[in-house]
PDB file of N, CA and C in Angstrom:
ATOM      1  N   UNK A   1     -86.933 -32.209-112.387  1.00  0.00           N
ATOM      2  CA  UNK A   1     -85.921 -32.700-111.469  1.00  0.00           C
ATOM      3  C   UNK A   1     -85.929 -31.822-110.226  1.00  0.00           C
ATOM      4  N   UNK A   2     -85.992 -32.119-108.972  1.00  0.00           N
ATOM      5  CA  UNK A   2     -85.847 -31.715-107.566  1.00  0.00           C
ATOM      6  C   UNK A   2     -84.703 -31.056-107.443  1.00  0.00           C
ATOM      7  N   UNK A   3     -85.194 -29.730-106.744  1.00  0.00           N
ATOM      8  CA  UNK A   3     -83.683 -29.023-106.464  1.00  0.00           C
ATOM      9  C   UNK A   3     -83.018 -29.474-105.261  1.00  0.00           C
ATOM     10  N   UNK A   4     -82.000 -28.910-104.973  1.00  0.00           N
ATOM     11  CA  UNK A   4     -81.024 -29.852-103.854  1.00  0.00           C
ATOM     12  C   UNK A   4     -81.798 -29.640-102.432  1.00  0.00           C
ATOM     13  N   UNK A   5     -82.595 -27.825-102.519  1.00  0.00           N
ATOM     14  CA  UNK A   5     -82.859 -28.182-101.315  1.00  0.00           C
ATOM     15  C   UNK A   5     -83.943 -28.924-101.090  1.00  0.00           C
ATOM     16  N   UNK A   6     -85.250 -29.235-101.966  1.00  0.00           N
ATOM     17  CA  UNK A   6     -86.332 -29.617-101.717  1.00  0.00           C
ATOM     18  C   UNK A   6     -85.682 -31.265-101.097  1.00  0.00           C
ATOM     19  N   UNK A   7     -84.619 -31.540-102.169  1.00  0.00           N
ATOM     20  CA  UNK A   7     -84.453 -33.283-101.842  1.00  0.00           C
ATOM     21  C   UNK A   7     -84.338 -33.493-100.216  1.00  0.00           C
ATOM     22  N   UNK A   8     -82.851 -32.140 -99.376  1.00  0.00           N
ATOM     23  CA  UNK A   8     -82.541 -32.134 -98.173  1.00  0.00           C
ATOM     24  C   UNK A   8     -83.676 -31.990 -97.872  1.00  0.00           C
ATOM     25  N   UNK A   9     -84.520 -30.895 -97.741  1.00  0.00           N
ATOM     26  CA  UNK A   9     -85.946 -30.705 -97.173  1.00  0.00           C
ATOM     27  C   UNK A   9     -86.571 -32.377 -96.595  1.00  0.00           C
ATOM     28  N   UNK A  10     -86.896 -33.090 -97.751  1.00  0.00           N
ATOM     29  CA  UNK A  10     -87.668 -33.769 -97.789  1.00  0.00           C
ATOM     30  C   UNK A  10     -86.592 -34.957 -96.913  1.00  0.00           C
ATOM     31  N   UNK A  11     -85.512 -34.965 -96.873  1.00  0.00           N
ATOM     32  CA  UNK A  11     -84.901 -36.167 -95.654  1.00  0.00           C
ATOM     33  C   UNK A  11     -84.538 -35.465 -94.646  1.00  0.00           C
ATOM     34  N   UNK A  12     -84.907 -34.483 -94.379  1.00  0.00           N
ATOM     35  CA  UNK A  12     -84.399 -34.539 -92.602  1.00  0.00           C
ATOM     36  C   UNK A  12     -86.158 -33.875 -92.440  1.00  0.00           C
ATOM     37  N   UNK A  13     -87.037 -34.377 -92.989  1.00  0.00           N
ATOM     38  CA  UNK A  13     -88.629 -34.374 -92.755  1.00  0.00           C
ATOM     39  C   UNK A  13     -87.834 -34.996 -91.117  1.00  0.00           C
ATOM     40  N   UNK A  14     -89.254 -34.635 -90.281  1.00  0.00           N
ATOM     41  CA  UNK A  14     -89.474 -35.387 -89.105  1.00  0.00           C
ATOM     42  C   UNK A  14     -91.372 -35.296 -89.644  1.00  0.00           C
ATOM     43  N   UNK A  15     -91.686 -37.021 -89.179  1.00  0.00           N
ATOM     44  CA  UNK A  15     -90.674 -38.256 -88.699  1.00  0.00           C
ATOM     45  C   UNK A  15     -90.285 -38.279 -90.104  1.00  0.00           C
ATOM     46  N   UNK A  16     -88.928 -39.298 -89.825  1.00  0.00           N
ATOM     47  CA  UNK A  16     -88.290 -39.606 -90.784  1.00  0.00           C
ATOM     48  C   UNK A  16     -89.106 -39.785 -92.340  1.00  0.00           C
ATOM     49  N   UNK A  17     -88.749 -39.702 -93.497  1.00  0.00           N
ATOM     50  CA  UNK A  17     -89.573 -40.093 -94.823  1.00  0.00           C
ATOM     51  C   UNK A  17     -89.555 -41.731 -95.087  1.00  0.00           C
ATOM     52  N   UNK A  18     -90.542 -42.092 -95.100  1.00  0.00           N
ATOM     53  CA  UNK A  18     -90.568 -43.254 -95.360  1.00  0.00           C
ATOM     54  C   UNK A  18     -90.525 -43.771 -96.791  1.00  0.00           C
ATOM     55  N   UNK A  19     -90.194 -42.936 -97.574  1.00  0.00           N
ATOM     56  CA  UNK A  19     -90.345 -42.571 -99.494  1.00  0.00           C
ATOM     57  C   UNK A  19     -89.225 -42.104 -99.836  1.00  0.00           C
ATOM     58  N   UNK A  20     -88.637 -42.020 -99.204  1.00  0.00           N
ATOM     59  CA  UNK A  20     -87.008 -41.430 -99.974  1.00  0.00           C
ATOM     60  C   UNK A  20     -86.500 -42.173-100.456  1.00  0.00           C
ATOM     61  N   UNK A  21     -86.115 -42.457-101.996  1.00  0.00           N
ATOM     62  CA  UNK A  21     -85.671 -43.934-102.601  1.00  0.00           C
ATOM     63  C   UNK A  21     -84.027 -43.251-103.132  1.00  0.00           C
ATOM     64  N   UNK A  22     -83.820 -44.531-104.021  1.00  0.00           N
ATOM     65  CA  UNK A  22     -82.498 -44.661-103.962  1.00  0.00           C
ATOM     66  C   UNK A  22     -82.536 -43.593-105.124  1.00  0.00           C
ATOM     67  N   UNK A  23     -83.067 -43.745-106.073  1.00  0.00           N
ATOM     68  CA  UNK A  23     -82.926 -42.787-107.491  1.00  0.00           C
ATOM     69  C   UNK A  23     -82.890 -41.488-107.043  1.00  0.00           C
ATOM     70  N   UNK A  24     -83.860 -41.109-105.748  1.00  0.00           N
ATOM     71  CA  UNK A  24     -83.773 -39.511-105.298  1.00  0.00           C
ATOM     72  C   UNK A  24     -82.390 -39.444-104.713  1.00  0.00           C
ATOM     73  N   UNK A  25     -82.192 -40.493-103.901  1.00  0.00           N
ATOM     74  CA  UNK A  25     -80.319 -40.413-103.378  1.00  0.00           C
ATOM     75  C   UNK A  25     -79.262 -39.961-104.137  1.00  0.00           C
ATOM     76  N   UNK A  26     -79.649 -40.938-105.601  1.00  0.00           N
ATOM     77  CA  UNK A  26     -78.594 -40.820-106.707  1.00  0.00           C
ATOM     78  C   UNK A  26     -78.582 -39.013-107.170  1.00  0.00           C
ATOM     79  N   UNK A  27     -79.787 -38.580-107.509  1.00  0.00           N
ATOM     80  CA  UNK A  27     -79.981 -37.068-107.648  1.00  0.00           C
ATOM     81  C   UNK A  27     -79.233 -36.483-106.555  1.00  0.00           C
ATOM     82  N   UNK A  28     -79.563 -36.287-105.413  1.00  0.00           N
ATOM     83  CA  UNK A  28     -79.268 -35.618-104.396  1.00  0.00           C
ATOM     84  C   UNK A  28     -77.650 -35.594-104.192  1.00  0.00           C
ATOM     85  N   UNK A  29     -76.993 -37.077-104.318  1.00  0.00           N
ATOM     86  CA  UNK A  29     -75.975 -36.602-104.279  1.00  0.00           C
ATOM     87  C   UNK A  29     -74.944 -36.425-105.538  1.00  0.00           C
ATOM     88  N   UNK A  30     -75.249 -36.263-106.530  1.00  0.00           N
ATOM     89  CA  UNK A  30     -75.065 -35.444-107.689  1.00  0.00           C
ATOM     90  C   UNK A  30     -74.989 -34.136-107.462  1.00  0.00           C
ATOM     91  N   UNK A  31     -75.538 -33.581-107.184  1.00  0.00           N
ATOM     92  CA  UNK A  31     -76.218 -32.030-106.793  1.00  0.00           C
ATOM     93  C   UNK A  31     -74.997 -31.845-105.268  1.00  0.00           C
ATOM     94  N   UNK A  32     -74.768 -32.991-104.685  1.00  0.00           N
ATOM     95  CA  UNK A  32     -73.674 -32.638-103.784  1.00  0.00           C
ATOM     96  C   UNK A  32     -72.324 -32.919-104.225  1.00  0.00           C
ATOM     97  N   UNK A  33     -71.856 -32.536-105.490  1.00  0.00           N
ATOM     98  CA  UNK A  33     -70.899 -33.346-105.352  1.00  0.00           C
ATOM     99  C   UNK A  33     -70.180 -34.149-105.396  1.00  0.00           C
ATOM    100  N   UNK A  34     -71.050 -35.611-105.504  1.00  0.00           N
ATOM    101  CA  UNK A  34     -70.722 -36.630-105.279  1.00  0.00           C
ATOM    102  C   UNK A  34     -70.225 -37.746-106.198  1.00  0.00           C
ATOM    103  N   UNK A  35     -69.520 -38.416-106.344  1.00  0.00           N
ATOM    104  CA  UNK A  35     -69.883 -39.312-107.369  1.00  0.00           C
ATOM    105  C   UNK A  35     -70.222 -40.930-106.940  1.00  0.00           C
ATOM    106  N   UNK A  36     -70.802 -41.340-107.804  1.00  0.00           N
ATOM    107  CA  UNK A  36     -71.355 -42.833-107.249  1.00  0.00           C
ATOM    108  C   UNK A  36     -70.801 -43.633-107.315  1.00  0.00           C
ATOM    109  N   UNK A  37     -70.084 -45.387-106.894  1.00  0.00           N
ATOM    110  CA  UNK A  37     -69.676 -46.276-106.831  1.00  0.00           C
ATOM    111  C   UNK A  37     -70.109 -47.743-106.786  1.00  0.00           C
ATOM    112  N   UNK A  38     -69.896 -48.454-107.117  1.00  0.00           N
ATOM    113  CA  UNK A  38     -70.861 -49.725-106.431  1.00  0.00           C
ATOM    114  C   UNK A  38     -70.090 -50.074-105.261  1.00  0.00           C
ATOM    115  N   UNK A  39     -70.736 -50.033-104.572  1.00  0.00           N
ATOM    116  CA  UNK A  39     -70.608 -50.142-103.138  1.00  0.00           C
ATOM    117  C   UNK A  39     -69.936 -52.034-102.794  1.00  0.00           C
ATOM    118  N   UNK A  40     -69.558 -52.600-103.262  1.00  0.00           N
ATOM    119  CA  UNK A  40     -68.962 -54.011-102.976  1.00  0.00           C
ATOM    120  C   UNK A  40     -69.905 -55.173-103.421  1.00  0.00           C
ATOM    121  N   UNK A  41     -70.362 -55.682-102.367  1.00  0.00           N
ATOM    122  CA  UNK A  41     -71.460 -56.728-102.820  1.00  0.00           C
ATOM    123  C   UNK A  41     -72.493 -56.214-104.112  1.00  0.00           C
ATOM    124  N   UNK A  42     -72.993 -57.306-104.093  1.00  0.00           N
ATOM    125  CA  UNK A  42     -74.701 -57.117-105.392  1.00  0.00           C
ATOM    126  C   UNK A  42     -75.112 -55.696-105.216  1.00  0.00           C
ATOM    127  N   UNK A  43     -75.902 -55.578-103.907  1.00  0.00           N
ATOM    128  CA  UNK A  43     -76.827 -54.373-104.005  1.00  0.00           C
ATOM    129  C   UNK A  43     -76.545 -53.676-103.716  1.00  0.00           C
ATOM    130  N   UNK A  44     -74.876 -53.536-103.527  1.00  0.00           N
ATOM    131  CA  UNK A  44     -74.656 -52.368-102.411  1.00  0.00           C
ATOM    132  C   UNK A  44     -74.131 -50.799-103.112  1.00  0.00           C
ATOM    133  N   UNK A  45     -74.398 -49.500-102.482  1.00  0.00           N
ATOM    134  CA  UNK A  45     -74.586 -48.371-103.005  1.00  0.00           C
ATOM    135  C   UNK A  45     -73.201 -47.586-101.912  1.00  0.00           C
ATOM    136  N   UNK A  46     -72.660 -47.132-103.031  1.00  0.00           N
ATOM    137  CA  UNK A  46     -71.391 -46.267-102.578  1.00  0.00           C
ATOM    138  C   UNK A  46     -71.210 -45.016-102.934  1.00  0.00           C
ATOM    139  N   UNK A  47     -70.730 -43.828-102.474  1.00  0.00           N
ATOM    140  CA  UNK A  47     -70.443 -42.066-102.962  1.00  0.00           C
ATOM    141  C   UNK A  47     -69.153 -41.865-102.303  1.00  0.00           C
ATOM    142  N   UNK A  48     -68.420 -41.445-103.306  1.00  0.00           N
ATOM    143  CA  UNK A  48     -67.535 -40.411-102.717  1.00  0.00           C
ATOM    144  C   UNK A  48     -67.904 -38.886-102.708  1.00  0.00           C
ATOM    145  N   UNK A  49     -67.410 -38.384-101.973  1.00  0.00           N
ATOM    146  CA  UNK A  49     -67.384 -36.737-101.682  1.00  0.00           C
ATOM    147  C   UNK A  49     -66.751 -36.138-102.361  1.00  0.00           C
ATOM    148  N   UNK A  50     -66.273 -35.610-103.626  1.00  0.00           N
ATOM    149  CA  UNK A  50     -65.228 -35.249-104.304  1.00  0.00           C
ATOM    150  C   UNK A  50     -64.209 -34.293-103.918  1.00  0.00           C
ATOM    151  N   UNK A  51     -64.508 -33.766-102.748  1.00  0.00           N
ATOM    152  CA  UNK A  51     -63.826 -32.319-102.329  1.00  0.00           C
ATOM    153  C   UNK A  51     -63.279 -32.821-101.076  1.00  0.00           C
ATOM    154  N   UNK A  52     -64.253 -33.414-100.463  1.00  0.00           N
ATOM    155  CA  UNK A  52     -63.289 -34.642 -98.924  1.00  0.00           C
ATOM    156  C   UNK A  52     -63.194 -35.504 -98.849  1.00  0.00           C
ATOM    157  N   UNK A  53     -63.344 -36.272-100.355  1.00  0.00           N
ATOM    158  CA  UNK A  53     -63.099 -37.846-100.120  1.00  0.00           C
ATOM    159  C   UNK A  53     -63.718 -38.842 -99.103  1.00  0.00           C
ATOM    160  N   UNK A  54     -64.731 -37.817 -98.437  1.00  0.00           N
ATOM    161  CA  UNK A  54     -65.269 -39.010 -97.941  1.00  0.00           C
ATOM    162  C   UNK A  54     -66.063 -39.498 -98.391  1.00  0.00           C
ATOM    163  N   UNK A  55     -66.488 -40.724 -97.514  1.00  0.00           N
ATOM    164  CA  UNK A  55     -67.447 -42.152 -97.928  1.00  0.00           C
ATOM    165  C   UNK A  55     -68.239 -42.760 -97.677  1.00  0.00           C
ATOM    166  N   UNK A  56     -69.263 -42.539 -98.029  1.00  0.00           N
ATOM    167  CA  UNK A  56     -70.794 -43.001 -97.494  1.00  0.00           C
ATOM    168  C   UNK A  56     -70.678 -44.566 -98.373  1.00  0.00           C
ATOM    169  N   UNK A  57     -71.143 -45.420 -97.726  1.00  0.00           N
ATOM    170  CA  UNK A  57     -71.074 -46.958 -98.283  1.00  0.00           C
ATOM    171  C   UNK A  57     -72.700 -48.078 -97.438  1.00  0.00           C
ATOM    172  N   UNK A  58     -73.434 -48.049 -98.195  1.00  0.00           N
ATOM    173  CA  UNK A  58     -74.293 -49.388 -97.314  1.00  0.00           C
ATOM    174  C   UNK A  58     -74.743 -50.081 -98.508  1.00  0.00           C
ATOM    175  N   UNK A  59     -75.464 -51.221 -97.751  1.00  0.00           N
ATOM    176  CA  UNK A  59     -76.320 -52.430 -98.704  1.00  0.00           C
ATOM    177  C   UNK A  59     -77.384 -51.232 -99.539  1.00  0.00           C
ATOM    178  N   UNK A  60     -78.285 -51.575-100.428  1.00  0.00           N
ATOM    179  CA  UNK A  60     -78.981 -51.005-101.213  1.00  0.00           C
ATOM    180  C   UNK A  60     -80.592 -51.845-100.622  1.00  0.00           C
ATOM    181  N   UNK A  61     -81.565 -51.356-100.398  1.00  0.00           N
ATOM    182  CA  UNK A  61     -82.429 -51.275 -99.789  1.00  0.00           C
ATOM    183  C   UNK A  61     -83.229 -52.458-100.736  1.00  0.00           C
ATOM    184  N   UNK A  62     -83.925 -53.456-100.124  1.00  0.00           N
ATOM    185  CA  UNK A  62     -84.406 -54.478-101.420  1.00  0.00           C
ATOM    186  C   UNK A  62     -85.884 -55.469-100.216  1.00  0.00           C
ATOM    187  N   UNK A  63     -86.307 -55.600-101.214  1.00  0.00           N
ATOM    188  CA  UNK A  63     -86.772 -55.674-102.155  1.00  0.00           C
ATOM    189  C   UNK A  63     -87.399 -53.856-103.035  1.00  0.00           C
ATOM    190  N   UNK A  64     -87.582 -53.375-102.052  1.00  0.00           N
ATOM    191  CA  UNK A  64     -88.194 -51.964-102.665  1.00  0.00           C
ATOM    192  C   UNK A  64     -87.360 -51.253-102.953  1.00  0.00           C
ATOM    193  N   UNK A  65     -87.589 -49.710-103.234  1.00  0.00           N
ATOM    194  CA  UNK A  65     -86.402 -48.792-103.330  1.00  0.00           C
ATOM    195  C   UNK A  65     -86.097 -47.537-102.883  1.00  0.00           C
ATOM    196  N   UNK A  66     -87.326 -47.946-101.721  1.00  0.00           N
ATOM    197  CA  UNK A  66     -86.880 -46.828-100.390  1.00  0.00           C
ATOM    198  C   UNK A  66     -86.114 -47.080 -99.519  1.00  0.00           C
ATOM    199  N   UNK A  67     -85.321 -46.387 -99.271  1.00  0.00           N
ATOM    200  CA  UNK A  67     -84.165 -46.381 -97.862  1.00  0.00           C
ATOM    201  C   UNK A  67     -84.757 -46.572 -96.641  1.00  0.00           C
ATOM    202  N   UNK A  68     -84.316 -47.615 -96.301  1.00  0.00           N
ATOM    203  CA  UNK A  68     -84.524 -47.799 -94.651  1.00  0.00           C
ATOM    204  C   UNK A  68     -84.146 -46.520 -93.511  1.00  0.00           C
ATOM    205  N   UNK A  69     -84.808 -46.481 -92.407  1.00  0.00           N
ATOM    206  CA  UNK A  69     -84.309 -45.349 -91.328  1.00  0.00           C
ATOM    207  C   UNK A  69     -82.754 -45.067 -91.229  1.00  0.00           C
ATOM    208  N   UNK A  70     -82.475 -46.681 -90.995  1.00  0.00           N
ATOM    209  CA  UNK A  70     -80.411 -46.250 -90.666  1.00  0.00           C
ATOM    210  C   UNK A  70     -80.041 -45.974 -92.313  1.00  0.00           C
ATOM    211  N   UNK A  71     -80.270 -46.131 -92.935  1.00  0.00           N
ATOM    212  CA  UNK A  71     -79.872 -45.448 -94.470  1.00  0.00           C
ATOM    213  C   UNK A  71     -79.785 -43.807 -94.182  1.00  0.00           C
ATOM    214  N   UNK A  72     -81.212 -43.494 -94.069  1.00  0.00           N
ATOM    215  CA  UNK A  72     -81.455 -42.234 -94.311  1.00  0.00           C
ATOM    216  C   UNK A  72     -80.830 -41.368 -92.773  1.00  0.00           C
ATOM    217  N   UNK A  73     -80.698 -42.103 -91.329  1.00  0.00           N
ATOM    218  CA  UNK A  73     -79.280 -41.414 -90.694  1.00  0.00           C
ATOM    219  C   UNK A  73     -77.970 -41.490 -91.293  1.00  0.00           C
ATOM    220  N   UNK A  74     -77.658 -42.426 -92.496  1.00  0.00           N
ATOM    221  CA  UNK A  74     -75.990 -42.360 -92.812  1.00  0.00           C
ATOM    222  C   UNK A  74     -76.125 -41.137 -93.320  1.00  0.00           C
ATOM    223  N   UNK A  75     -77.029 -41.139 -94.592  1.00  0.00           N
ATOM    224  CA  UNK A  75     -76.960 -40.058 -95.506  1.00  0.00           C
ATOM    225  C   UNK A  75     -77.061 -39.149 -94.802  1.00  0.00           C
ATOM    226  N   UNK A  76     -77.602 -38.659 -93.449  1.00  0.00           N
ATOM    227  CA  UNK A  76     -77.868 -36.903 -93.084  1.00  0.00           C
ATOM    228  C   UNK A  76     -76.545 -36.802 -92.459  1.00  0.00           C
ATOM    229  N   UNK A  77     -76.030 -37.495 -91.408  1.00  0.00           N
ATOM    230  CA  UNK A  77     -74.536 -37.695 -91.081  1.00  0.00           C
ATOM    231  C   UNK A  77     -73.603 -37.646 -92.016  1.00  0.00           C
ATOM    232  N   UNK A  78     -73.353 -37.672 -93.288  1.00  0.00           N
ATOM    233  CA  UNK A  78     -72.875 -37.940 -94.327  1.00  0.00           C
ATOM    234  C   UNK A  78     -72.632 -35.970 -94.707  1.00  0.00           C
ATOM    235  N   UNK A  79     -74.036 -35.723 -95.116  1.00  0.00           N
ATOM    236  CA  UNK A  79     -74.088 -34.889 -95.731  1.00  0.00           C
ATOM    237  C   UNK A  79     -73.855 -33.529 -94.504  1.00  0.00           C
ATOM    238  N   UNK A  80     -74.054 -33.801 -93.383  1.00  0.00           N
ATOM    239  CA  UNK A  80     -73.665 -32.789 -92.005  1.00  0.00           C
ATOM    240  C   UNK A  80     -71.645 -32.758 -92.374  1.00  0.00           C
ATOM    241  N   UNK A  81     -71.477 -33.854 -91.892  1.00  0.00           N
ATOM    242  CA  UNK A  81     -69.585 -34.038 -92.231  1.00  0.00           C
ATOM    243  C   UNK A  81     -69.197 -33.193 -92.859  1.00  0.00           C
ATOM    244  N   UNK A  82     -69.821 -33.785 -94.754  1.00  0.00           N
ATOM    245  CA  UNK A  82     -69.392 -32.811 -95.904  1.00  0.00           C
ATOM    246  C   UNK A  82     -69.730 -31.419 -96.167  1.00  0.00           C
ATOM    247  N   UNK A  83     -70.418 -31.493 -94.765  1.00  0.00           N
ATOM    248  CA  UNK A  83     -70.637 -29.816 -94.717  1.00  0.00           C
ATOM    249  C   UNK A  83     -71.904 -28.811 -96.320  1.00  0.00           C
ATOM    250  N   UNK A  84     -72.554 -30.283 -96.831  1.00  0.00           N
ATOM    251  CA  UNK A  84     -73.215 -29.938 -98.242  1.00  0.00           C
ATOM    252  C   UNK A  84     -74.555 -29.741 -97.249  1.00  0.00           C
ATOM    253  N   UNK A  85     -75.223 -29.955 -96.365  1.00  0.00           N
ATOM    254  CA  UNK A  85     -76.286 -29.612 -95.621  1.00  0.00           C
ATOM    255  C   UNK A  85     -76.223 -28.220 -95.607  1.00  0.00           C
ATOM    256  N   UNK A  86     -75.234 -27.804 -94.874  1.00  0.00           N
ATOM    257  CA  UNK A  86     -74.650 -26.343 -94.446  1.00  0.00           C
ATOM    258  C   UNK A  86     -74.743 -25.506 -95.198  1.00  0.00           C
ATOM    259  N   UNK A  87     -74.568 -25.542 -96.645  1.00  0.00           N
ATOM    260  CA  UNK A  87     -74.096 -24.717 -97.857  1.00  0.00           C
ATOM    261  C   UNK A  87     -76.123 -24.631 -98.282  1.00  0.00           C
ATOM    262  N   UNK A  88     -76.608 -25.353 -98.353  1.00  0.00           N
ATOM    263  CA  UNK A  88     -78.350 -24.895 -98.393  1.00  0.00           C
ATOM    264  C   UNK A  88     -78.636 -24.350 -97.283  1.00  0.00           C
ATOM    265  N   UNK A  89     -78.450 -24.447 -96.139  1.00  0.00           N
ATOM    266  CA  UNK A  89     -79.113 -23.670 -94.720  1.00  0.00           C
ATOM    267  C   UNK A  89     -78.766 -22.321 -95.347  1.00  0.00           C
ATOM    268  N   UNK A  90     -77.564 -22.043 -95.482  1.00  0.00           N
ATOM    269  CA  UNK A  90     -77.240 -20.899 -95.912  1.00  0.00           C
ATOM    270  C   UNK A  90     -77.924 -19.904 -97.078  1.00  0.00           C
ATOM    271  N   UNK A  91     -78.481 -20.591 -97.676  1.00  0.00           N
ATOM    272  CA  UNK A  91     -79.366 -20.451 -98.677  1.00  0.00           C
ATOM    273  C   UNK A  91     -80.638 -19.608 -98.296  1.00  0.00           C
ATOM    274  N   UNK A  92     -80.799 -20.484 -97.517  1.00  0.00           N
ATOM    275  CA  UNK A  92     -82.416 -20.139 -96.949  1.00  0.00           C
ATOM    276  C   UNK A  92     -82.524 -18.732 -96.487  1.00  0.00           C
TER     277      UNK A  92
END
């Protein structure tokens, strides 16, 4: 299993990752924190933040199960907010 930072590592890659799927999402934000939701409709993928309640919410990426570009800006915006980016920089 991927540690938290390799997962961050590997999404704020430039250029963007074109392989970052949803199951690595589900890890990643586990490891932040997070807990998962179904996001409303069929495919759709939801997290709360457990410590700020906030809320990352989109469609779920289909037919495949890599995240599209604006996916993978919610999630880095997401994870900048909750300040869980911050807490690995620190790391380093």
């Amino acid at each position: 299993m991927p540690k938290k930072k390799d997962l961050i590592e590997k999404l704020y890659r430039k250029p963007y990752p074109k392989n970052f799927t949803v199951r690595e999402l589900d890890m990643l934000m586990a490891k932040c924190n997070c807990t998962r939701f179904q996001g409303g409709r069929g495919s759709g993928i939801g997290f709360v933040h457990n410590k700020s309640k906030r809320i990352l919410q989109f469609d779920g990426p289909h037919p495949g199960k890599e995240l599209y570009k604006y996916q993978i800006e919610k999630v880095k915006k997401f994870l900048d907010e909750t300040g869980e980016k911050e807490i690995v920089d620190n790391e380093i």
